[in-house]
N, C-alpha and C. Protein backbone atom coordinates (compact mmCIF):
# COMPACT_ATOMS: atom_id res chain seq x y z
N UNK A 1 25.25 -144.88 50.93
CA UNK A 1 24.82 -143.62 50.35
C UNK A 1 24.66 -142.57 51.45
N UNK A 2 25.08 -141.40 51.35
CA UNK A 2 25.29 -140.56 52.47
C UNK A 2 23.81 -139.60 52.20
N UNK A 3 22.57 -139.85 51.31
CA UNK A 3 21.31 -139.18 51.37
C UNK A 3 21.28 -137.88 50.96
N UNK A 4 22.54 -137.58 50.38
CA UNK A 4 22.07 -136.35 49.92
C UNK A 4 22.38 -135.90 48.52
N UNK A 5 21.79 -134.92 47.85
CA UNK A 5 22.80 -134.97 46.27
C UNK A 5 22.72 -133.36 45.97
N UNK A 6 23.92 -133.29 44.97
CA UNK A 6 23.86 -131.70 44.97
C UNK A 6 23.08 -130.83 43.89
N UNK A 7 21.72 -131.89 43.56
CA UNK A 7 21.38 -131.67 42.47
C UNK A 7 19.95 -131.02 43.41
N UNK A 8 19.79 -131.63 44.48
CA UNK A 8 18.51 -131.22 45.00
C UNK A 8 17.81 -129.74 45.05
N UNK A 9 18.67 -128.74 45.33
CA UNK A 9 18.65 -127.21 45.50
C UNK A 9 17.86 -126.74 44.15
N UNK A 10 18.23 -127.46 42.86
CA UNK A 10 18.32 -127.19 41.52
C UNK A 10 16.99 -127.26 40.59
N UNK A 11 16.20 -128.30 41.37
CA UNK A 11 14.98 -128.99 41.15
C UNK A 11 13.94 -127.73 40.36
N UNK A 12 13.04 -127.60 39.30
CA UNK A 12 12.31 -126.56 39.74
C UNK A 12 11.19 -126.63 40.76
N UNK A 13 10.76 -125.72 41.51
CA UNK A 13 9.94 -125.46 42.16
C UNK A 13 10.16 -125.80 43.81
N UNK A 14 11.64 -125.64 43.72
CA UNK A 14 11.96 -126.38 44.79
C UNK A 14 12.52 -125.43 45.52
N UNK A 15 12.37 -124.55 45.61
CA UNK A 15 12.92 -123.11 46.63
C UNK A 15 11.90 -123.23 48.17
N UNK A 16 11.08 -124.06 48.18
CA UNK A 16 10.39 -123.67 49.43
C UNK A 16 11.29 -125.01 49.92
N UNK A 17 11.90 -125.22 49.53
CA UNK A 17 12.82 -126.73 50.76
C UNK A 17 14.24 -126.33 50.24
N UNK A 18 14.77 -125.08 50.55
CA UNK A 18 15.97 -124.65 50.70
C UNK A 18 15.93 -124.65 52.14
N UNK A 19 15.33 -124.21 53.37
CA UNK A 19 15.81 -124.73 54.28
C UNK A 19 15.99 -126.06 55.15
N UNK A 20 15.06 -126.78 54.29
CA UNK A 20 15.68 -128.41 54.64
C UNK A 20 16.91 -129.14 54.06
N UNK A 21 17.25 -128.59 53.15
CA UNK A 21 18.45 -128.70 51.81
C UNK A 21 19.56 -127.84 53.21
N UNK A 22 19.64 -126.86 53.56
CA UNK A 22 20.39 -126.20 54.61
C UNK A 22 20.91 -127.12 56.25
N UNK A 23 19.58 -127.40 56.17
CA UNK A 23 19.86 -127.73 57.45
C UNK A 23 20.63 -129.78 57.73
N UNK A 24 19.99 -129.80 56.56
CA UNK A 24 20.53 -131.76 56.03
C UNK A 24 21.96 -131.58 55.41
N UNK A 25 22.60 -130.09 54.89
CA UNK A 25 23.77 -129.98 54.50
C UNK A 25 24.57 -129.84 55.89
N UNK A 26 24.10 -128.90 56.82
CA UNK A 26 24.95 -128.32 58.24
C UNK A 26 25.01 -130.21 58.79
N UNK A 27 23.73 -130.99 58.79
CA UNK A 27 23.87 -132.17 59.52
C UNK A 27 24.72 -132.98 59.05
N UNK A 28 24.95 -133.05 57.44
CA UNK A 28 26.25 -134.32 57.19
C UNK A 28 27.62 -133.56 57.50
N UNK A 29 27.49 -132.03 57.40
CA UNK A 29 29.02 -131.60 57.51
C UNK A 29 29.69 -131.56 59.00
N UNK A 30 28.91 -132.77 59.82
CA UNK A 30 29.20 -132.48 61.30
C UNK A 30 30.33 -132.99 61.20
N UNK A 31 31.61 -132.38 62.28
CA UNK A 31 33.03 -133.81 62.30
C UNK A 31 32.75 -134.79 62.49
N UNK A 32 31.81 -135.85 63.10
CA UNK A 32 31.68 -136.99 63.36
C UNK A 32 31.51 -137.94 62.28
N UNK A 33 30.96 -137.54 60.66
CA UNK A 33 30.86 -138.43 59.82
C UNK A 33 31.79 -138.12 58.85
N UNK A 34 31.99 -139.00 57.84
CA UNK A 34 32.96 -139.61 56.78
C UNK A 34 33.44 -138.01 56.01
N UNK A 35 34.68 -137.95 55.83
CA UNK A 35 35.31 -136.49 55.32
C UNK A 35 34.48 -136.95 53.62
N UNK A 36 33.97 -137.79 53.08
CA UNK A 36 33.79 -137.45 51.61
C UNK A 36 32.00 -137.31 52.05
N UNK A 37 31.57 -137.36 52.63
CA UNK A 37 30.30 -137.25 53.44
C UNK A 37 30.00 -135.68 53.80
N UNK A 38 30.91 -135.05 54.22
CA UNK A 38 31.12 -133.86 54.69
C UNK A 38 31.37 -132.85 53.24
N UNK A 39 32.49 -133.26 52.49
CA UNK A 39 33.20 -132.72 50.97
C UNK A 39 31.00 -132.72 49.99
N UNK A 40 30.94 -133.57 50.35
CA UNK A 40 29.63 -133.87 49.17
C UNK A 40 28.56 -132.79 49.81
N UNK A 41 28.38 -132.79 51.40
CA UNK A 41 27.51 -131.88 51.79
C UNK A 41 27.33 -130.30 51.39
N UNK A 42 28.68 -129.80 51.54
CA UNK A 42 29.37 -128.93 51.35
C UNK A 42 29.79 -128.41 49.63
N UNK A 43 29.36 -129.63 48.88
CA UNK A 43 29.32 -128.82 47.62
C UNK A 43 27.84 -128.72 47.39
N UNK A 44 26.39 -129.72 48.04
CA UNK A 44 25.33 -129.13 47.94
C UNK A 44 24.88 -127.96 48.17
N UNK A 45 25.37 -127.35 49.86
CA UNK A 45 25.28 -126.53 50.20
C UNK A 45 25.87 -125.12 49.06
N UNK A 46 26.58 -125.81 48.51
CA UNK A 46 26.97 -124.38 47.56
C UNK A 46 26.33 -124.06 46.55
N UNK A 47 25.91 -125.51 46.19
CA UNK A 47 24.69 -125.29 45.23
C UNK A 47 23.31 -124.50 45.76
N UNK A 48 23.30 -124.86 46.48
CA UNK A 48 21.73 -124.09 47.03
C UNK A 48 22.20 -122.56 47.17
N UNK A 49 23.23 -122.01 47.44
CA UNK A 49 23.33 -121.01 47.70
C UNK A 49 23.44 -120.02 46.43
N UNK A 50 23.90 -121.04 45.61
CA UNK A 50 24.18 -120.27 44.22
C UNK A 50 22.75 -120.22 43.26
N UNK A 51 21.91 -120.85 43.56
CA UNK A 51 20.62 -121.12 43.02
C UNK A 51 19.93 -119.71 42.70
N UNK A 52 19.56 -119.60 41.64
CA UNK A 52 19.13 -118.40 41.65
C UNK A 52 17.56 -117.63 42.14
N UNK A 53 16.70 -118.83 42.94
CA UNK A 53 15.63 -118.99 43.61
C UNK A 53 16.03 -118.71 45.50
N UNK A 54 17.62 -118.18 45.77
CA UNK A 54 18.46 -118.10 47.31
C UNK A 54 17.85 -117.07 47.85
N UNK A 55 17.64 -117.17 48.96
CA UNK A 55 16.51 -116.15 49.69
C UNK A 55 17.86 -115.75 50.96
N UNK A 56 18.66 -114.68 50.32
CA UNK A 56 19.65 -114.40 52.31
C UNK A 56 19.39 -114.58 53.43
N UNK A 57 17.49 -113.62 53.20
CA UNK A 57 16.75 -113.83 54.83
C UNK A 57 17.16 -114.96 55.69
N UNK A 58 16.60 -116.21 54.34
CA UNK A 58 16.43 -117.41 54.79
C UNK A 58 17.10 -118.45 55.48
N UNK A 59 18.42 -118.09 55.02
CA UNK A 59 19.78 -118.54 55.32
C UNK A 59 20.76 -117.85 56.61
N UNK A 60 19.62 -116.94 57.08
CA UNK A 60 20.59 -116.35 58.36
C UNK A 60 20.66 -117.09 59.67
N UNK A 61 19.39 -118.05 60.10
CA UNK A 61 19.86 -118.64 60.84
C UNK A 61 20.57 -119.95 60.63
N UNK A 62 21.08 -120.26 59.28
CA UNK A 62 22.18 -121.22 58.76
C UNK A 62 23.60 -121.09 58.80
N UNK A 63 23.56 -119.48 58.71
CA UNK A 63 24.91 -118.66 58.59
C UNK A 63 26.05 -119.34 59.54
N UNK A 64 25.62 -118.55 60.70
CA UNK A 64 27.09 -119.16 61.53
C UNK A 64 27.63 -120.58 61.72
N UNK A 65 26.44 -121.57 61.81
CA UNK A 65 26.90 -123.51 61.86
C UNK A 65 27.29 -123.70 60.51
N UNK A 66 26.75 -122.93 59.11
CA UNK A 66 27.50 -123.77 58.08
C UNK A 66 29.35 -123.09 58.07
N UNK A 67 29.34 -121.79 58.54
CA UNK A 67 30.63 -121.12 58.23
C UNK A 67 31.25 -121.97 59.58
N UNK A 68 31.17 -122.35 60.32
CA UNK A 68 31.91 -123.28 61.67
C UNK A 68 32.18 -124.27 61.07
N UNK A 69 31.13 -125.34 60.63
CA UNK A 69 31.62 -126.35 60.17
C UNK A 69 32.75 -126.28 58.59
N UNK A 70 32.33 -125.37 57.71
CA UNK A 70 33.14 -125.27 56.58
C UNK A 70 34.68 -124.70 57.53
N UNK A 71 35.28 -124.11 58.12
CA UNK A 71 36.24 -123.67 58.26
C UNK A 71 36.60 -125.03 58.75
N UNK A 72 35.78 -125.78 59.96
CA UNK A 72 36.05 -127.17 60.53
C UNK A 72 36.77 -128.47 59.38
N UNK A 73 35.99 -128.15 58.46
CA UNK A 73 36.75 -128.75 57.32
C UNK A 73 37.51 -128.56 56.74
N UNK A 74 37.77 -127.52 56.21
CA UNK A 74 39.40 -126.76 55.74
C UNK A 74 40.44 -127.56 56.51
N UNK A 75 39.69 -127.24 57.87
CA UNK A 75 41.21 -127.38 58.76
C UNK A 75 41.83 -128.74 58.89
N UNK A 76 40.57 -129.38 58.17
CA UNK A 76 41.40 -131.34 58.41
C UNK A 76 41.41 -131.97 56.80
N UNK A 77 41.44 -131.03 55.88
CA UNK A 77 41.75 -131.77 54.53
C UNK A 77 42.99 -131.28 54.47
N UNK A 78 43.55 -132.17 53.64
CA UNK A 78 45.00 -131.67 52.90
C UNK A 78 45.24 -131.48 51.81
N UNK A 79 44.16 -131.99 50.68
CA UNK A 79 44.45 -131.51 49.45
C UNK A 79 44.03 -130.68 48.95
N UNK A 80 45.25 -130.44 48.25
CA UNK A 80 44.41 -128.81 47.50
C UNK A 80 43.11 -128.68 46.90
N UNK A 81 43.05 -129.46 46.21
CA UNK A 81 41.83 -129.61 45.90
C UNK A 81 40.68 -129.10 46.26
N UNK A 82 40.52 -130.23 47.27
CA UNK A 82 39.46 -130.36 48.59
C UNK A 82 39.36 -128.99 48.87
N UNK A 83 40.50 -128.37 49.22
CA UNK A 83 40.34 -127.06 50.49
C UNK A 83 39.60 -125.77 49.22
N UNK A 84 40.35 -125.97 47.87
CA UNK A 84 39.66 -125.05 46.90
C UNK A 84 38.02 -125.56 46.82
N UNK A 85 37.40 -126.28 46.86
CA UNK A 85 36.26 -126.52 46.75
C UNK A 85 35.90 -126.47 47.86
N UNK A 86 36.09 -126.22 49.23
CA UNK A 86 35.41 -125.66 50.67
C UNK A 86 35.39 -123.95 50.40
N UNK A 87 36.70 -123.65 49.95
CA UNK A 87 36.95 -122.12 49.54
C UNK A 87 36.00 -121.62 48.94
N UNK A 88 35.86 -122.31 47.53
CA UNK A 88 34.56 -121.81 46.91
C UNK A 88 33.09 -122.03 47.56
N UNK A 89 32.78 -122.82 48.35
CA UNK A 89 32.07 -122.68 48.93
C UNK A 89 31.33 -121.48 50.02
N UNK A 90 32.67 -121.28 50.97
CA UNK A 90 32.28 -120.03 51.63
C UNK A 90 32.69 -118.75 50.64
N UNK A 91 33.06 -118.73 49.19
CA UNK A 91 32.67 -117.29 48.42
C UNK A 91 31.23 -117.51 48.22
N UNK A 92 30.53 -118.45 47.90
CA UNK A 92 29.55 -118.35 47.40
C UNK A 92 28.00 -118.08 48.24
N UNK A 93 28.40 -118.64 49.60
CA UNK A 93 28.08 -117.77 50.84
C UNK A 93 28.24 -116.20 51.03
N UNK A 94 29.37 -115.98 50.98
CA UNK A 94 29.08 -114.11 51.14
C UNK A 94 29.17 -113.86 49.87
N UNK A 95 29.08 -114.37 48.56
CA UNK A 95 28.20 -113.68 47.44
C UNK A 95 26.63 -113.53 47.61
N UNK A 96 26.17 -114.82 48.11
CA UNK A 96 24.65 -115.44 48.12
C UNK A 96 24.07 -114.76 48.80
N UNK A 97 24.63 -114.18 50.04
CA UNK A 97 24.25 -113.33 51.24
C UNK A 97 24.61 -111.95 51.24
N UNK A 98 25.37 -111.36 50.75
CA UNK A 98 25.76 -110.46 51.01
C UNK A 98 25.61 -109.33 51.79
N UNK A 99 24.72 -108.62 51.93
CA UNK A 99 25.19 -107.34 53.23
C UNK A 99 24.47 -108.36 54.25
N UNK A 100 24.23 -109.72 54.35
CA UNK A 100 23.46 -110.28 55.27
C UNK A 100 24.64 -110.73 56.43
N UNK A 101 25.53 -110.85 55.44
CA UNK A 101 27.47 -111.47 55.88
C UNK A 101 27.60 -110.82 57.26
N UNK A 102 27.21 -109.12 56.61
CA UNK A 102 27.86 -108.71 57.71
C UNK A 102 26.73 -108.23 59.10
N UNK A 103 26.30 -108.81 59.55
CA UNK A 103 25.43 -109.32 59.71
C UNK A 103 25.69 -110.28 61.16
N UNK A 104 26.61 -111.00 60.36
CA UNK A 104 27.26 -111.53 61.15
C UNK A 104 28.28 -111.32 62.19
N UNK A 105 28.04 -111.41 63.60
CA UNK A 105 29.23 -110.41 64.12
C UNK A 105 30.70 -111.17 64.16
N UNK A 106 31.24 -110.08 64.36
CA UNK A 106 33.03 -110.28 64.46
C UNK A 106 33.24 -111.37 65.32
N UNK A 107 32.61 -111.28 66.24
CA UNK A 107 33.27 -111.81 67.29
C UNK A 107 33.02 -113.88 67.17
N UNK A 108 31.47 -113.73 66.06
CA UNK A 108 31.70 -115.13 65.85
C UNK A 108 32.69 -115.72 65.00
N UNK A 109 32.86 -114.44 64.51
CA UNK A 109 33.86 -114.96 63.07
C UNK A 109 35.28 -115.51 64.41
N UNK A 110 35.16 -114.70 65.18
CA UNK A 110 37.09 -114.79 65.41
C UNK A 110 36.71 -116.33 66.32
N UNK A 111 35.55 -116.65 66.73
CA UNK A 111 35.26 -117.13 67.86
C UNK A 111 35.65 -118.98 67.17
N UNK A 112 35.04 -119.03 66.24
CA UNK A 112 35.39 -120.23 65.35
C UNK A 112 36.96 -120.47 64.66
N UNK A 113 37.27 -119.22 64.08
CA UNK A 113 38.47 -119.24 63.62
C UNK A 113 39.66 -119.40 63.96
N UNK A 114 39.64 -119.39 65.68
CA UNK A 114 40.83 -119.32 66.90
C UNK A 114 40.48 -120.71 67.90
């Protein structure tokens, strides 16, 4: 069992452990563990973001390690699938966040992406 589920974010009353839900999502989506380990993290993480209890503030120092590791993953799946459900993931990030996105500077964006 990889410890995590994507139901957790969803819970009521459970908005004050969105950043442990964040930070246990960035930890399974590391490269070092199992790609369906990483796929499962990464749809929690989208859940929490889509939650309608999502605090942007909260999620800014999450911002740049979850968008590193999600692109990190794109880049080693091959099915379509897969890569549409990482995709939707980072929309639901700069929906969840929005003017927080930018926010984010350029230079990390290019810095991960290259």
């Amino acid at each position: 069992s990889s410890g995590i589920n994507a139901e957790w974010p969803l819970r009521p009353g459970s908005q004050d452990k969105h950043p442990q839900v964040y930070q246990i999502c960035i930890l399974y989506m590391d490269p070092s563990q199992d790609i369906v380990v990483r796929l499962t993290a990464a749809t929690t993480l989208k859940a929490a973001v889509s939650d309608f209890a999502f605090y942007p503030a909260a999620f800014n120092d999450y911002l740049e390690p979850a968008l590193q590791r999600l692109y990190l993953l794109l880049k080693e799946v091959s099915e379509c699938e897969s890569m549409v459900k990482i995709l939707e993931v980072i929309i639901a990030i700069i929906e969840g966040c929005g003017k927080h996105v930018s926010s984010f500077r350029y230079y990390n964006t290019c810095k991960f992406i290259m």
